[in-house]
N, C-alpha and C. Protein backbone atom coordinates (compact mmCIF):
# COMPACT_ATOMS: atom_id res chain seq x y z
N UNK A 1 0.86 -1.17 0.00
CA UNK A 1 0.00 0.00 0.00
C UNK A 1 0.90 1.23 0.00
N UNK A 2 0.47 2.15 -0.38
CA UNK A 2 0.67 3.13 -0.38
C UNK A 2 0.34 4.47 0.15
N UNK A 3 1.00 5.24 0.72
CA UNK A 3 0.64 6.31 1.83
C UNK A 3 0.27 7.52 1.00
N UNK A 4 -0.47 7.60 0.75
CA UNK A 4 -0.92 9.49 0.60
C UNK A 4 -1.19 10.76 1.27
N UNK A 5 -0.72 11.22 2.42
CA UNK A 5 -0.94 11.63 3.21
C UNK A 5 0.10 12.63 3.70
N UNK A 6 1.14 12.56 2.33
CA UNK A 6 2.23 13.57 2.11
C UNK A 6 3.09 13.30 0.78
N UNK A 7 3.60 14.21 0.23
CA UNK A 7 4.74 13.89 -1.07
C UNK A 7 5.39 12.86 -0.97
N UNK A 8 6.01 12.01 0.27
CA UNK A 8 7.00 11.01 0.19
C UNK A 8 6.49 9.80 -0.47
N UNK A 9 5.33 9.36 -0.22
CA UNK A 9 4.23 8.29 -0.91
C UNK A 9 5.30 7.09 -0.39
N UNK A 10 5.36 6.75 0.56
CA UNK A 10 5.76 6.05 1.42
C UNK A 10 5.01 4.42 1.07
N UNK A 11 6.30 2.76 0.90
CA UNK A 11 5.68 1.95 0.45
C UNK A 11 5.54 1.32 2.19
N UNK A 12 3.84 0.95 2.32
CA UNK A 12 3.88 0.59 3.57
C UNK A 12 3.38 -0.93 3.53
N UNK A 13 4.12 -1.38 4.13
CA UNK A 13 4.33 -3.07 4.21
C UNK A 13 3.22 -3.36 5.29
N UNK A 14 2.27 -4.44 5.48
CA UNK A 14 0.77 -4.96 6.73
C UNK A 14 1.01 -6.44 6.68
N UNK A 15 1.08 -6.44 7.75
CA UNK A 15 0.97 -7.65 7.62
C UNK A 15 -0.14 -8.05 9.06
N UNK A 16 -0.79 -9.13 9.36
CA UNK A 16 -1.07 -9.75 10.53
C UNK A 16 -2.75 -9.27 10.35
N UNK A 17 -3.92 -8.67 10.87
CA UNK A 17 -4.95 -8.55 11.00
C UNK A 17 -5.25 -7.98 12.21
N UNK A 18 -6.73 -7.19 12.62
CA UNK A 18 -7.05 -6.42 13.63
C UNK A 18 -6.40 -5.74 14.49
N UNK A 19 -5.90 -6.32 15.97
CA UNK A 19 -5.37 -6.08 16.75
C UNK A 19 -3.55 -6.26 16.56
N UNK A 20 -4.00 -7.60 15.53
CA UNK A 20 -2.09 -8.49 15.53
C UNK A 20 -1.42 -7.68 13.89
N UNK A 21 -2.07 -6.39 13.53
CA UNK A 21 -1.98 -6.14 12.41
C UNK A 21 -0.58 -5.19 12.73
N UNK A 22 0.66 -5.34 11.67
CA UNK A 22 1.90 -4.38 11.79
C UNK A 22 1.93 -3.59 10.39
N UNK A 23 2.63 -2.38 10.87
CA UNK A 23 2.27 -1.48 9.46
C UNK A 23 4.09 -1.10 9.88
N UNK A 24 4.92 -1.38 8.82
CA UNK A 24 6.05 -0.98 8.29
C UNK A 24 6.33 -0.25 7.27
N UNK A 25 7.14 0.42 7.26
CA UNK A 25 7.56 1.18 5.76
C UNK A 25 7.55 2.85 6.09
N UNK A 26 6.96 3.41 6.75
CA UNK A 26 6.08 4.62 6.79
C UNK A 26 7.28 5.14 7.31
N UNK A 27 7.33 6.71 7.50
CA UNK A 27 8.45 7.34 7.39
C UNK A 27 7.92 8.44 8.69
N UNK A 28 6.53 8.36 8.76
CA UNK A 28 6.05 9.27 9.81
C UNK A 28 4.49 8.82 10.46
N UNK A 29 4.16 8.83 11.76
CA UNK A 29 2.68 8.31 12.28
C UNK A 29 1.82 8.46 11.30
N UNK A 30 1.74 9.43 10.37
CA UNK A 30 0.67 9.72 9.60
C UNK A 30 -0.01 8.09 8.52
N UNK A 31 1.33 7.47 8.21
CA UNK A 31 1.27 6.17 7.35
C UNK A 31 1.30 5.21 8.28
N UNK A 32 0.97 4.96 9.91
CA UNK A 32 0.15 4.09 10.07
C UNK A 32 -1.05 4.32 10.66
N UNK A 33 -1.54 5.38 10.80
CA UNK A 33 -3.09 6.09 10.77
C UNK A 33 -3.81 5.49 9.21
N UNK A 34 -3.06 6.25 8.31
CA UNK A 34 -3.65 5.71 6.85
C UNK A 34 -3.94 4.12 6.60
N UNK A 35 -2.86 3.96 7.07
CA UNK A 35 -2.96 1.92 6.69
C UNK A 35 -3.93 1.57 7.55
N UNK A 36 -4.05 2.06 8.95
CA UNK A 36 -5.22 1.17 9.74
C UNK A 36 -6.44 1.67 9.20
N UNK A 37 -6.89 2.97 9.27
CA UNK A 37 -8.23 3.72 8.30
C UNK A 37 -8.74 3.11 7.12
N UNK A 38 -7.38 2.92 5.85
CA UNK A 38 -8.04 2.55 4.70
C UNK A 38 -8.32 0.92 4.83
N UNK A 39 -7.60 -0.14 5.70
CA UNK A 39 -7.63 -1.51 6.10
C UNK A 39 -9.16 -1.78 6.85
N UNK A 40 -9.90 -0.67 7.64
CA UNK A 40 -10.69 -1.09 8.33
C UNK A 40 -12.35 -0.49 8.41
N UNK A 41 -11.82 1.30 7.66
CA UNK A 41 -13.18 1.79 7.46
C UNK A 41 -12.67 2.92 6.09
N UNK A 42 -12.17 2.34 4.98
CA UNK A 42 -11.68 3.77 3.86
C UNK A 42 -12.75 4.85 3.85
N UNK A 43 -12.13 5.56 3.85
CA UNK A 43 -13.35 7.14 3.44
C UNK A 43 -12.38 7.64 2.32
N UNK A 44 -13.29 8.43 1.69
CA UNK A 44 -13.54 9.14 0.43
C UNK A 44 -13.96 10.45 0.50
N UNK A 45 -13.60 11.70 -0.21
CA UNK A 45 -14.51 12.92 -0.50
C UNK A 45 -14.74 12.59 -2.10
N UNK A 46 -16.41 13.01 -2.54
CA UNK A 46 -16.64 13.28 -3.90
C UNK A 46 -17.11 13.84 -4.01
N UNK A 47 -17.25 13.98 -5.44
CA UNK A 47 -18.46 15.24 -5.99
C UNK A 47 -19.18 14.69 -7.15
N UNK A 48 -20.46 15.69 -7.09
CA UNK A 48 -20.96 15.26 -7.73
C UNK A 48 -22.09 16.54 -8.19
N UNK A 49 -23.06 16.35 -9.05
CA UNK A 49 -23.77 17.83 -9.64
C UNK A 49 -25.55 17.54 -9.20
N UNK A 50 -26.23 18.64 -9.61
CA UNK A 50 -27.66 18.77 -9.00
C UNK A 50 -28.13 19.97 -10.36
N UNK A 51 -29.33 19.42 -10.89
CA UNK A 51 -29.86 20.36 -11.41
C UNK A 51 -30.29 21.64 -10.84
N UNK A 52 -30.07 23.01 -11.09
CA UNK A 52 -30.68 24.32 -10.45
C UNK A 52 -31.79 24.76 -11.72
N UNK A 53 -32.25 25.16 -11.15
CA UNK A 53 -33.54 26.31 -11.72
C UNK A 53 -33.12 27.63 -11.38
N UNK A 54 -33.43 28.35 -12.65
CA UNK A 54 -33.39 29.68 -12.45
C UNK A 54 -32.32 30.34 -12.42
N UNK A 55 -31.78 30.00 -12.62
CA UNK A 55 -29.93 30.36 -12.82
C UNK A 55 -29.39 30.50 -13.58
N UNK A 56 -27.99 30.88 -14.30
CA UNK A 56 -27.09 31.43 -15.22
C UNK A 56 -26.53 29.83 -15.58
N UNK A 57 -26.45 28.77 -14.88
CA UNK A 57 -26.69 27.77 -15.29
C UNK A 57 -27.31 26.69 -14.79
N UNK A 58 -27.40 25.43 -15.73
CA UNK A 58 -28.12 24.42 -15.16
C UNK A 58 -27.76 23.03 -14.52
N UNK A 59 -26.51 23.48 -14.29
CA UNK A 59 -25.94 22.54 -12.94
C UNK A 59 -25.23 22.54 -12.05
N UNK A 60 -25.58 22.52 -10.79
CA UNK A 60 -24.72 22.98 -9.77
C UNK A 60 -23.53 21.99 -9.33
N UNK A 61 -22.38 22.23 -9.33
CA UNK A 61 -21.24 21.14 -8.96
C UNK A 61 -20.99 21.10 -7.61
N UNK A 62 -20.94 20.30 -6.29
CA UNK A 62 -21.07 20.21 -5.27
C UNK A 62 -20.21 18.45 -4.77
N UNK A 63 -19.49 18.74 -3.30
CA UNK A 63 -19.13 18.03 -2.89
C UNK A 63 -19.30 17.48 -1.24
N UNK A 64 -18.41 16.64 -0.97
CA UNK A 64 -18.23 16.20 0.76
C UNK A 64 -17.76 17.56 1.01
N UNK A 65 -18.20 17.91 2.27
CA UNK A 65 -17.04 18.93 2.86
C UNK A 65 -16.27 18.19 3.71
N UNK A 66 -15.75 16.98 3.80
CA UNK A 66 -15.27 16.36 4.65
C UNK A 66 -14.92 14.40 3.72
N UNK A 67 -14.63 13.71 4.25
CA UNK A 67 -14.56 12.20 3.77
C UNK A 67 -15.84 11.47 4.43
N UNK A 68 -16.09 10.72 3.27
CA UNK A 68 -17.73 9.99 3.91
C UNK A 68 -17.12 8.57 3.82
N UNK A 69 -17.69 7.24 4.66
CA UNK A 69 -17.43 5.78 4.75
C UNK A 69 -17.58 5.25 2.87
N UNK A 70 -16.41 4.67 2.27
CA UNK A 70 -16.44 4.12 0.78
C UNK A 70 -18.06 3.69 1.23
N UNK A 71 -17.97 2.80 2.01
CA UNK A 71 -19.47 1.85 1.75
C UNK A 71 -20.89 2.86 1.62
N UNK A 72 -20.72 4.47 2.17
CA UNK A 72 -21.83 5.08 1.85
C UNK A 72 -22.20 5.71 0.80
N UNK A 73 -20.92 5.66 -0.08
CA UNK A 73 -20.98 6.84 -1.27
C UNK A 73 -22.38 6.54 -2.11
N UNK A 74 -22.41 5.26 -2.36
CA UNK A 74 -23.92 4.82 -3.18
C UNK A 74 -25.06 5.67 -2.67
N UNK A 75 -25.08 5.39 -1.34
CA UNK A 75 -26.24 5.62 -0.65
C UNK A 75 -26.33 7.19 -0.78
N UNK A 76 -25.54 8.03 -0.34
CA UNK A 76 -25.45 9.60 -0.34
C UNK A 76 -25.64 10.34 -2.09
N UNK A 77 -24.50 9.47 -2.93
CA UNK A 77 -25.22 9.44 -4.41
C UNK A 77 -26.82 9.57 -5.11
N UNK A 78 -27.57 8.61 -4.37
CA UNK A 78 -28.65 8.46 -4.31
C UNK A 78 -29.61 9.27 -3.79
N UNK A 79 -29.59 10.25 -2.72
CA UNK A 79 -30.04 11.19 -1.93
C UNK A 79 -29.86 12.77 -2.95
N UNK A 80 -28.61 12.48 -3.32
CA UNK A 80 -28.13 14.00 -4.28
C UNK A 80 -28.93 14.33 -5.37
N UNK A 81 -29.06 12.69 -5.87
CA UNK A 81 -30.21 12.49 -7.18
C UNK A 81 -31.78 13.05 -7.28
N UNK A 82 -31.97 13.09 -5.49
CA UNK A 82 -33.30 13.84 -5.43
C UNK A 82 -33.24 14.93 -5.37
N UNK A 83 -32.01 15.73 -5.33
CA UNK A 83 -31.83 17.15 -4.76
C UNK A 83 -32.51 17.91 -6.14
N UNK A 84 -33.31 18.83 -5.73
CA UNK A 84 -33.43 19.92 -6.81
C UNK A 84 -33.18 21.91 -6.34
N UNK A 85 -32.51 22.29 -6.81
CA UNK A 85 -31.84 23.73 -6.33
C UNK A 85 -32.34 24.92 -7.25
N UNK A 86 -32.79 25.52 -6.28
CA UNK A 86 -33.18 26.94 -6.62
C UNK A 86 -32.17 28.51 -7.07
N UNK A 87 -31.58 28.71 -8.03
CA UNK A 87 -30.24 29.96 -7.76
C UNK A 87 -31.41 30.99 -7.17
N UNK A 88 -30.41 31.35 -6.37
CA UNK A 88 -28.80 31.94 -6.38
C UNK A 88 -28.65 31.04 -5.37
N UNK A 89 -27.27 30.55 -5.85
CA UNK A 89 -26.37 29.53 -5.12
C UNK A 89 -25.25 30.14 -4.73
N UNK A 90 -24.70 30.17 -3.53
CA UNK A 90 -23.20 30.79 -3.37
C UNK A 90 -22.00 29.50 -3.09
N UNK A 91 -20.77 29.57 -3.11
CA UNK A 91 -19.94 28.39 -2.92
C UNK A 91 -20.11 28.45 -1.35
N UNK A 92 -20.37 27.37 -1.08
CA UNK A 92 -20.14 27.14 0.40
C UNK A 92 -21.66 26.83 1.04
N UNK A 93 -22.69 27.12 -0.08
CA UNK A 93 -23.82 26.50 0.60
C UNK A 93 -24.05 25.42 0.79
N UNK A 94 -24.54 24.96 2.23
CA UNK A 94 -25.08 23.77 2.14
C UNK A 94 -25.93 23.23 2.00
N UNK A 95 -26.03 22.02 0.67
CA UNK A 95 -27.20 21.46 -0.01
C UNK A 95 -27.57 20.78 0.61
N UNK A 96 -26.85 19.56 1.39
CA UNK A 96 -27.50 18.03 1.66
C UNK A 96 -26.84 18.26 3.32
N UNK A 97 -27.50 18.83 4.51
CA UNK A 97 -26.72 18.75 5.74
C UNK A 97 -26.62 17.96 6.41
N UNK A 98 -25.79 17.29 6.88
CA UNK A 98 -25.47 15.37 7.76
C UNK A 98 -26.46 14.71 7.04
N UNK A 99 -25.74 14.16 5.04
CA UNK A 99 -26.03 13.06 4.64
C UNK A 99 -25.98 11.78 5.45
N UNK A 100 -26.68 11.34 5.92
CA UNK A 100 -26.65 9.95 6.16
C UNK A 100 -26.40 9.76 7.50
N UNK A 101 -26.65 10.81 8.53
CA UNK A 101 -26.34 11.56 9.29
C UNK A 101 -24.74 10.70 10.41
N UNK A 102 -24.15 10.93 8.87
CA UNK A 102 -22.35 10.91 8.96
C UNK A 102 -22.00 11.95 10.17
N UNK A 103 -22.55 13.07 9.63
CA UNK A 103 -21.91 14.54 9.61
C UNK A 103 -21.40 15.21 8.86
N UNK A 104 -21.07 14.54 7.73
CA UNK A 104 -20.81 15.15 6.61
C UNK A 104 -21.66 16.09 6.03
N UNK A 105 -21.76 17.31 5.15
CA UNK A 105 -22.53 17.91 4.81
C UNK A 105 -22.10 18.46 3.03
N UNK A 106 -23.18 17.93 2.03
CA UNK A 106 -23.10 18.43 0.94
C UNK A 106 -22.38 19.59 0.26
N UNK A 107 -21.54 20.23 -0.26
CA UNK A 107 -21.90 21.70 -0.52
C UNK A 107 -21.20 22.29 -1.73
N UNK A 108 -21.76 23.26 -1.82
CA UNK A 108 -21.88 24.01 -3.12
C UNK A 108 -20.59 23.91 -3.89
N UNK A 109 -20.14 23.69 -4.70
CA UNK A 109 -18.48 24.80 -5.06
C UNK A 109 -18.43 25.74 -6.19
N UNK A 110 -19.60 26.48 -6.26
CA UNK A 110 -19.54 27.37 -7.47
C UNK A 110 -20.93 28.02 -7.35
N UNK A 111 -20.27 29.35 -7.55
CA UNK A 111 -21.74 30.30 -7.55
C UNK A 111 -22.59 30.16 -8.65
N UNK A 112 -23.79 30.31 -8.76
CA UNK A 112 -24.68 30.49 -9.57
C UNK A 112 -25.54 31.26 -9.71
N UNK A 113 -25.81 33.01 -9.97
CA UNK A 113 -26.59 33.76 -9.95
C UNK A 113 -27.98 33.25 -10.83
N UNK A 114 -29.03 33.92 -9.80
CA UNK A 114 -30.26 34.53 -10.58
C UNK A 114 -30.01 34.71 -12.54
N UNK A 115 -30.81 33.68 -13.15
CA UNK A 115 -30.68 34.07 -14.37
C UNK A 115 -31.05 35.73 -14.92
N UNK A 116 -30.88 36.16 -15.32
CA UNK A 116 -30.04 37.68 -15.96
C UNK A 116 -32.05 38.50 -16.84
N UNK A 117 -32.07 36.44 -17.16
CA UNK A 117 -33.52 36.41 -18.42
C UNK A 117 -34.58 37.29 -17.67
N UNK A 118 -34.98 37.67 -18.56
CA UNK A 118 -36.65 38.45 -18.06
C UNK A 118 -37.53 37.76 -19.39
């Protein structure tokens, strides 16, 4: 495996399981935090888009503000799919607040004014 969690990308050697599990290779605590995290519960940040109404355009691009459990992404995917958004959108709003009630919270990354149209 491999450490991401700084430039060195550190090769980290596991061996053993749960409690009897050893993480070698790592160059700093950070790469055996990573190895036990991605070995036992991986998280993820994504993104993903939402149709808006009324706006300068017609899709809003939005993400995790944080890492959600791999095993929930489907599920939170699925929730986004119902989302429908009204502009004016600012970056940083939040669309979807404690998906899945992670704590994670949806949100904006791009403004979208009031369409201009009359």
């Amino acid at each position: 495996m491999i450490c991401i969690n700084c430039p060195i990308g550190c090769t980290l050697v596991i061996s053993g399981a749960g409690e009897h599990m050893t993480i070698a290779g790592n160059q700093c605590p950070l790469g055996i935090k990573y190895a036990k995290e991605e070995l036992t519960n991986p998280t993820r940040n994504f993104a993903s888009s939402i149709p808006v109404a009324g706006g300068d355009m017609s899709m809003l691009s939005v993400k995790t503000n944080k890492p959600i459990s791999k095993k929930r992404i489907m599920d939170a995917i699925k929730i986004i799919k119902e989302q429908k958004i009204t502009a004016p959108v600012r970056v940083g709003d939040v669309i979807v607040p404690n998906i899945l009630d992670t704590g994670v919270d949806i949100v904006a990354t791009r403004n979208i004014p009031k369409t201009s149209k009359e």
